[in-house]
Protein backbone atom coordinates (compact mmCIF):
# COMPACT_ATOMS: atom_id res chain seq x y z
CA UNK A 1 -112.36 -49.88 -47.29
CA UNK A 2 -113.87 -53.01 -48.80
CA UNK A 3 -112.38 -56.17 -50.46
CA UNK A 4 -114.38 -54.81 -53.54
CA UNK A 5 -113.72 -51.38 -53.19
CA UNK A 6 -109.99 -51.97 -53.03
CA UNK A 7 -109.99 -53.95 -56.08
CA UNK A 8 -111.46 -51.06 -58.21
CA UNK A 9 -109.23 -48.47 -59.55
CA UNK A 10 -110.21 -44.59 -60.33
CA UNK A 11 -107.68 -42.47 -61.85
CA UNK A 12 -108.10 -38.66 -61.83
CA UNK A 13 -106.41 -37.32 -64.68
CA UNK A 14 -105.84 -33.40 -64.53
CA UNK A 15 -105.01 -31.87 -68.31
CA UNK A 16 -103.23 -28.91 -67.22
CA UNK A 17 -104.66 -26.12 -69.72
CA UNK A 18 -105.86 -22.78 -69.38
CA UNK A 19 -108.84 -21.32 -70.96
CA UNK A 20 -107.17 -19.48 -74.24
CA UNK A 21 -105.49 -22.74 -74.92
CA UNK A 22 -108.66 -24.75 -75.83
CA UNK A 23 -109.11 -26.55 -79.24
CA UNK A 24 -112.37 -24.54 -79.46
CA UNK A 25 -111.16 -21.45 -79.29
CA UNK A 26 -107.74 -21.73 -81.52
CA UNK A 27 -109.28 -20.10 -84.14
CA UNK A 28 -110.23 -17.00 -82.29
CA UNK A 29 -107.19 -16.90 -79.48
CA UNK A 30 -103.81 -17.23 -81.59
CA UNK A 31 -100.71 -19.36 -80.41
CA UNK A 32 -98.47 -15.72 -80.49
CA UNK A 33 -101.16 -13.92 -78.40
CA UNK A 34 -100.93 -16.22 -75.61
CA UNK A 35 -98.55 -14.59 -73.50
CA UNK A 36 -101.38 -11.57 -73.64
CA UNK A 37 -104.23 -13.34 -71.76
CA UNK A 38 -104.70 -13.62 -68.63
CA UNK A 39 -103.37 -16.73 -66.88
CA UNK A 40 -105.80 -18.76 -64.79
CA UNK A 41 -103.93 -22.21 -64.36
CA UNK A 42 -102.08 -21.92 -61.34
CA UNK A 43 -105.10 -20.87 -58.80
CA UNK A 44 -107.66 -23.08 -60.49
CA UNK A 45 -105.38 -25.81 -60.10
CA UNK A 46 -104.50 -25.00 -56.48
CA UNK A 47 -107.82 -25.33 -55.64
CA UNK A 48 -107.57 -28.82 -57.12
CA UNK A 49 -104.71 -29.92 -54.98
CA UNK A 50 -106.17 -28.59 -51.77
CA UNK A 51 -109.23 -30.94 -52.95
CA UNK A 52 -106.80 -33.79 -53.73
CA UNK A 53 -105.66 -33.43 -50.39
CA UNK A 54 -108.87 -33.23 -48.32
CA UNK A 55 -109.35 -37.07 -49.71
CA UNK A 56 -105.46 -38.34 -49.92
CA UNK A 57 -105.68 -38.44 -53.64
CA UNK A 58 -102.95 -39.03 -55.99
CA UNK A 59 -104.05 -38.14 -59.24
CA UNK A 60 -101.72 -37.63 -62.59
CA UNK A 61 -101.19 -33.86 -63.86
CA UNK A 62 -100.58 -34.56 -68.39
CA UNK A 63 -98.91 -30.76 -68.08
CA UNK A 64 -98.48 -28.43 -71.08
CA UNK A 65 -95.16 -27.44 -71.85
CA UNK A 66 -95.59 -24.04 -72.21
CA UNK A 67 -97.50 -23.79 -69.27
CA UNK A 68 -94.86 -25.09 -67.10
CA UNK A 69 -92.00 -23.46 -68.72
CA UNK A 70 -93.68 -20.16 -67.12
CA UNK A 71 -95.08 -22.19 -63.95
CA UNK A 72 -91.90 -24.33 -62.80
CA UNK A 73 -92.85 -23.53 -59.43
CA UNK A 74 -96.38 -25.02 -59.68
CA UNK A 75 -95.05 -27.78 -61.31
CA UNK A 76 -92.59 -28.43 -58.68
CA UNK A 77 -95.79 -28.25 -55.89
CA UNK A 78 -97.56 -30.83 -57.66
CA UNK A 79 -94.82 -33.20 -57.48
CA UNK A 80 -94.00 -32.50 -54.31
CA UNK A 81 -97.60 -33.22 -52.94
CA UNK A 82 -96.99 -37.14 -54.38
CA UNK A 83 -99.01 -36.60 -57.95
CA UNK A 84 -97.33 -38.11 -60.81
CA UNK A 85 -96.26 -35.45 -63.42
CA UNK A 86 -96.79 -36.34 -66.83
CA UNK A 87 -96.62 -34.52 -70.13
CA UNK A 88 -99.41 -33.13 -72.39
CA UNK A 89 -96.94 -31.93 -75.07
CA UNK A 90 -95.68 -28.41 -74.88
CA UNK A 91 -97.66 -26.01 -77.48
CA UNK A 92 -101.34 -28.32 -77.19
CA UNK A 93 -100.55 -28.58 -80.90
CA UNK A 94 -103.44 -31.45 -82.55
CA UNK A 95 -100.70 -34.27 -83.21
CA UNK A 96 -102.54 -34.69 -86.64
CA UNK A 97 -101.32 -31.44 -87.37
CA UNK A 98 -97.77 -31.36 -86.77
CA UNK A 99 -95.36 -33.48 -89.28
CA UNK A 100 -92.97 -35.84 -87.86
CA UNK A 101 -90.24 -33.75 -87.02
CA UNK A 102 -92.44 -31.14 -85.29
CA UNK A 103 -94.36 -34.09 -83.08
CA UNK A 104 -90.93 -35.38 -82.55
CA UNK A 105 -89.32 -31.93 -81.08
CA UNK A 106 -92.99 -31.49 -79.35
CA UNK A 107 -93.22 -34.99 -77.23
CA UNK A 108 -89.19 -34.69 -76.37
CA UNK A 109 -89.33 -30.74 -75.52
CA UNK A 110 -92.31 -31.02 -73.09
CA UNK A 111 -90.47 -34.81 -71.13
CA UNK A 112 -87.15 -32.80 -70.85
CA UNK A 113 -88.46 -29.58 -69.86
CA UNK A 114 -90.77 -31.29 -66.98
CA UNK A 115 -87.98 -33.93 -65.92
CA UNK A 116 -85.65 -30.69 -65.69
CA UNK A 117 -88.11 -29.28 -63.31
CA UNK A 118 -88.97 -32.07 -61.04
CA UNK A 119 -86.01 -34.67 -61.33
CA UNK A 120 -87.86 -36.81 -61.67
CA UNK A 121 -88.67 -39.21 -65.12
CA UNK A 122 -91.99 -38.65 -66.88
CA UNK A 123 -93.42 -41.87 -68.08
CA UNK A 124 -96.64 -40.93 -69.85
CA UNK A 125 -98.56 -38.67 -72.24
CA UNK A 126 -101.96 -37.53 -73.25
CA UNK A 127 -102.51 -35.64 -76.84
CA UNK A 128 -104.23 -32.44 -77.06
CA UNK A 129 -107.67 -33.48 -77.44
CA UNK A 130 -107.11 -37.24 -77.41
CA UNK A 131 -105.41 -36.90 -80.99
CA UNK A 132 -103.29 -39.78 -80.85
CA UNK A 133 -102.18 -42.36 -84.00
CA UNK A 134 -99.42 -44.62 -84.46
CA UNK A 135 -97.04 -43.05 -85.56
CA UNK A 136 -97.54 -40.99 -82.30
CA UNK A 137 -96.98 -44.31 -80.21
CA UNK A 138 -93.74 -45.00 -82.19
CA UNK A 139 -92.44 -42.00 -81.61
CA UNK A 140 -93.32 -42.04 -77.63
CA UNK A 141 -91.28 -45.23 -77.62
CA UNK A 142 -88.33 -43.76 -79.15
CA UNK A 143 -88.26 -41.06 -76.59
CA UNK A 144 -88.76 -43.09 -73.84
CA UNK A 145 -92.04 -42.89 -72.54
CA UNK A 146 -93.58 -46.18 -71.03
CA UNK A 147 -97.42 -45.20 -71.86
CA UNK A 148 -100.41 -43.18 -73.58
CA UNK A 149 -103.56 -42.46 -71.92
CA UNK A 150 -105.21 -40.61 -75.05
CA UNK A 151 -106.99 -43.46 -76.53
CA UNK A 152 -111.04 -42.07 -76.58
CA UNK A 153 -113.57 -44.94 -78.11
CA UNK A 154 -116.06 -41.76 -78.36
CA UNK A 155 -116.47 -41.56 -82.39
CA UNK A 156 -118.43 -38.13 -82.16
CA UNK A 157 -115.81 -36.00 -82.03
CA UNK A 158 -112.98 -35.97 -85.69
CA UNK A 159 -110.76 -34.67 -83.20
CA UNK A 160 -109.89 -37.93 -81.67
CA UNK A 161 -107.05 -40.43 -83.29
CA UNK A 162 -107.56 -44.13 -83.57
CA UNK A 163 -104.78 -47.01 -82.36
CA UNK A 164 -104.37 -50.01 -83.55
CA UNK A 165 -104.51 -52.34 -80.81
CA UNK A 166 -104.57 -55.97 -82.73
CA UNK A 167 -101.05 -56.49 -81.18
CA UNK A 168 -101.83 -55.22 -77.58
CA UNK A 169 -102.76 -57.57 -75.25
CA UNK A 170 -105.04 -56.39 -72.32
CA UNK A 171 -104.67 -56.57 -69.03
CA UNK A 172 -106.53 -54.84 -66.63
CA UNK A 173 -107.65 -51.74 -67.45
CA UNK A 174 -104.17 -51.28 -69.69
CA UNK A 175 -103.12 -52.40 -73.31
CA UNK A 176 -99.89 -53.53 -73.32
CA UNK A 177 -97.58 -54.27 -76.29
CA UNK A 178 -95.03 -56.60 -76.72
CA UNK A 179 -92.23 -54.09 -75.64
CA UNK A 180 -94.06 -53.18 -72.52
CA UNK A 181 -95.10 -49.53 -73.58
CA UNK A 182 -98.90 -49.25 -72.22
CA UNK A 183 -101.88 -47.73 -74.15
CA UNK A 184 -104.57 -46.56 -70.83
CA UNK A 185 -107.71 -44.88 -72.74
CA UNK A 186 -110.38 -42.75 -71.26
CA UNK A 187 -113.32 -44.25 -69.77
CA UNK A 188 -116.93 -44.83 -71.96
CA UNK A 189 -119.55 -46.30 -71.04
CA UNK A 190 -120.65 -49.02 -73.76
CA UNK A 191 -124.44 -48.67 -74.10
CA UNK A 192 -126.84 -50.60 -76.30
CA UNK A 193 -123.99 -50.42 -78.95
CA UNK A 194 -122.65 -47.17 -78.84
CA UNK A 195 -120.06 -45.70 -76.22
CA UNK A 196 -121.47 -43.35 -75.01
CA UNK A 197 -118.60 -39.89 -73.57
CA UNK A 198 -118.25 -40.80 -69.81
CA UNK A 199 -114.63 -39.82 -69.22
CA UNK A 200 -115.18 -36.36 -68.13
CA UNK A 201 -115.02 -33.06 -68.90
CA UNK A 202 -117.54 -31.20 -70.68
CA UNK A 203 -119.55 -34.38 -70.32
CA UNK A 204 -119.27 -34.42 -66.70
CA UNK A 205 -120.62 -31.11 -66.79
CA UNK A 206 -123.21 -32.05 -68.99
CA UNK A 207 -124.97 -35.20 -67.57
CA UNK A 208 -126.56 -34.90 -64.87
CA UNK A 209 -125.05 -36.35 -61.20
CA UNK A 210 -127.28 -39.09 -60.36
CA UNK A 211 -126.97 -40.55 -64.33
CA UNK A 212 -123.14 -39.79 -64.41
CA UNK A 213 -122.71 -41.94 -60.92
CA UNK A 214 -125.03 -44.87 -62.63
CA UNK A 215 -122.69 -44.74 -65.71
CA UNK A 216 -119.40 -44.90 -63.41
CA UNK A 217 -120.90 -47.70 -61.70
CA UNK A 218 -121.93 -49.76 -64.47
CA UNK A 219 -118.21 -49.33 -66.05
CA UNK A 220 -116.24 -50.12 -62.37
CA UNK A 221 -118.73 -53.31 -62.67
CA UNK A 222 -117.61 -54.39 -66.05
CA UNK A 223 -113.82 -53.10 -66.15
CA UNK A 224 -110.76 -52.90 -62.99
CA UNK A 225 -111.03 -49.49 -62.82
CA UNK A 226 -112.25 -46.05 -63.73
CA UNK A 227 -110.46 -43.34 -66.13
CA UNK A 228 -111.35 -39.90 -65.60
CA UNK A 229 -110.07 -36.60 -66.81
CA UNK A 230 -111.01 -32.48 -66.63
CA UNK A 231 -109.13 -29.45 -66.82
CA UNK A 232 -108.78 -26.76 -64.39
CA UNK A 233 -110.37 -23.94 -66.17
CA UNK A 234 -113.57 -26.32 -65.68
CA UNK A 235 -113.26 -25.20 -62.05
CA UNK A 236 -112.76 -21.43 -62.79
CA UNK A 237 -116.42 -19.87 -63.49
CA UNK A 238 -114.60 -16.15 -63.65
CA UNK A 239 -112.94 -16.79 -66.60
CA UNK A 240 -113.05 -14.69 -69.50
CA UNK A 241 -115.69 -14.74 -72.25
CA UNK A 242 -114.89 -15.24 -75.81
CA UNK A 243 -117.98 -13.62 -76.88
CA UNK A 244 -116.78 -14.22 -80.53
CA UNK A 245 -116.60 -17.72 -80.48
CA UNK A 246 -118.73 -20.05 -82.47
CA UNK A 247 -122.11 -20.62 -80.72
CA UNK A 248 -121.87 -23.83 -80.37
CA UNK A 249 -117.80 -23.74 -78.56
CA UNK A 250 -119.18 -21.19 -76.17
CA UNK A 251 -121.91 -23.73 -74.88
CA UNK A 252 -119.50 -26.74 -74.72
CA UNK A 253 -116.84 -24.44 -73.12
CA UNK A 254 -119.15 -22.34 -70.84
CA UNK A 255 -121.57 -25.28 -69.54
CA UNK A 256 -122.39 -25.11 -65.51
CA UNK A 257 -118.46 -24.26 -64.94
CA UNK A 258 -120.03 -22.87 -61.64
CA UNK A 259 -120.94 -25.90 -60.47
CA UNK A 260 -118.28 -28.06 -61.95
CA UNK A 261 -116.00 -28.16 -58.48
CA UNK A 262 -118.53 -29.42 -56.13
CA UNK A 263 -119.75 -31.81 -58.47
CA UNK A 264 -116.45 -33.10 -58.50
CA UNK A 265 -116.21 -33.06 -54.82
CA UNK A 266 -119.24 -34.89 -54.55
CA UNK A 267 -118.30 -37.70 -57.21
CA UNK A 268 -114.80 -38.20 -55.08
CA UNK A 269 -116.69 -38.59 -52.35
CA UNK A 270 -119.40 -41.13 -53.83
CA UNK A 271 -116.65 -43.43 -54.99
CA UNK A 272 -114.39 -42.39 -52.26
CA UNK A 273 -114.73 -46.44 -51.08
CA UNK A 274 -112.26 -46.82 -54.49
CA UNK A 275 -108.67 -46.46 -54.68
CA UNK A 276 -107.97 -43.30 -56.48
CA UNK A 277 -104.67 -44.09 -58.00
CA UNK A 278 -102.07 -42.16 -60.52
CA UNK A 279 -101.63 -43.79 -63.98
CA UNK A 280 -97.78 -44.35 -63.17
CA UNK A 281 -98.28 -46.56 -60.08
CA UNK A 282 -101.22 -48.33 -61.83
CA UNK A 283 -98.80 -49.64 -64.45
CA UNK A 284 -96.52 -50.61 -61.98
CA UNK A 285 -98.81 -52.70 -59.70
């Protein structure tokens, strides 16, 4: 490994969801009729930890609660394998949505449920589709978590929260505050302007390799390190349809999930002269 590679950081963040529990599809797949659909997760994300494993990567699983209340098992092999288990609330709830006393019980249900499981403490968090705000932060704090990694710059998408980060200071590829407590957003790629989505997910889907490796590059150039994110359904092309979704979900949801898990191979292994670290021991080095 080079001097330079060494010095650049990639995190591969894992937002453990299955496909009826997707923003895009809330309207059409109901919170109560969850327990009716066919669960996905656990073999789409096996087939991520075997991959994780081919290359000695040590990635971060943000785990929904409900998920793992039904999967302790899985959540238990993750940690066991050496990736850092971190919570993406329990019911992948919009934080904007729930009033304080529901985001309260939400963030503290989903850290004790996974600490009961592993043993071990969960540090950080990611909202359901990057819908983070202050008073989200304060709350973290008060429960004990020691960062957030659901800050997204990308202003396309209402969706997304907003921090204020006047008070943070920067350092690295982390915002911290004055108590310590660490803010670690998704990675864009400022262009001409605009930022432009280069964290993952659908947009890793969606851009084409050669373009998405340029855009990686350009950021490790600029910033210490790299943060990526996808889901496992991404890597599960026999999912389900929800043929009555809007037009518009279906082709965000839907696009080239047959080719999504080699691509992924193939990006690990373009940037494999990186260190591929978890969030948790990122903040601590």
């Amino acid at each position: 490994m080079s001097a330079q590679g060494e010095e650049k950081k990639i995190f591969i963040t894992v937002d453990l969801e299955d496909w009826f529990q997707v923003e895009n599809f809330k309207a059409y797949i109901h919170h109560h009729e969850w327990d009716n659909c066919e669960k996905r997760y656990e073999k789409s994300t096996s087939l991520l930890l075997e991959l994780f494993d081919k290359f000695k990567i040590k990635a971060t699983f943000f785990i929904l609660g409900w998920n793992a209340e039904r999967s302790p098992h899985l959540v238990r092999e993750i940690s066991k394998r050496g990736h850092e288990i971190a919570s993406h609330g329990y019911g992948h709830e919009l934080c904007s949505s729930l009033d304080e006393e529901a985001l309260y019980d939400d963030l503290k249900r989903s850290k004790e449920m996974l600490q009961d499981i592993t043993g071990v403490e969960v540090l950080g968090y990611r909202a359901p589709s990057f819908s983070v705000d202050d008073r989200v932060i304060s709350l973290l704090k008060k429960l004990g978590y020691r960062y957030d990694s659901s800050l997204n710059s990308l202003g396309l998408n209402s969706r997304h929260g907003k921090i204020d980060l006047q008070s943070y200071k920067k350092r690295g590829l982390a915002y911290l505050d004055e108590e310590g407590f660490a803010e670690l957003p998704v990675s864009n790629w400022p262009f001409m302007g605009m930022n432009l989505p280069w964290g993952g997910g659908g947009y890793f889907r969606f851009w084409p390799s050669f373009l998405f490796y340029e855009g990686v590059k350009r950021i490790l150039r600029k910033e210490e390190g790299y943060n990526f994110y996808l889901h496992p359904w991404e890597v599960d092309p026999g999912q389900p349809r929800v043929n009555d979704a809007d037009l518009l979900f279906k082709f965000r949801h839907y696009l080239n999930l047959d080719a999504c898990f080699n691509k992924l191979e193939r990006f690990i292994k373009k940037f494999r002269n990186h260190h591929f670290i978890s969030c948790a021991d990122y903040l601590e080095k």
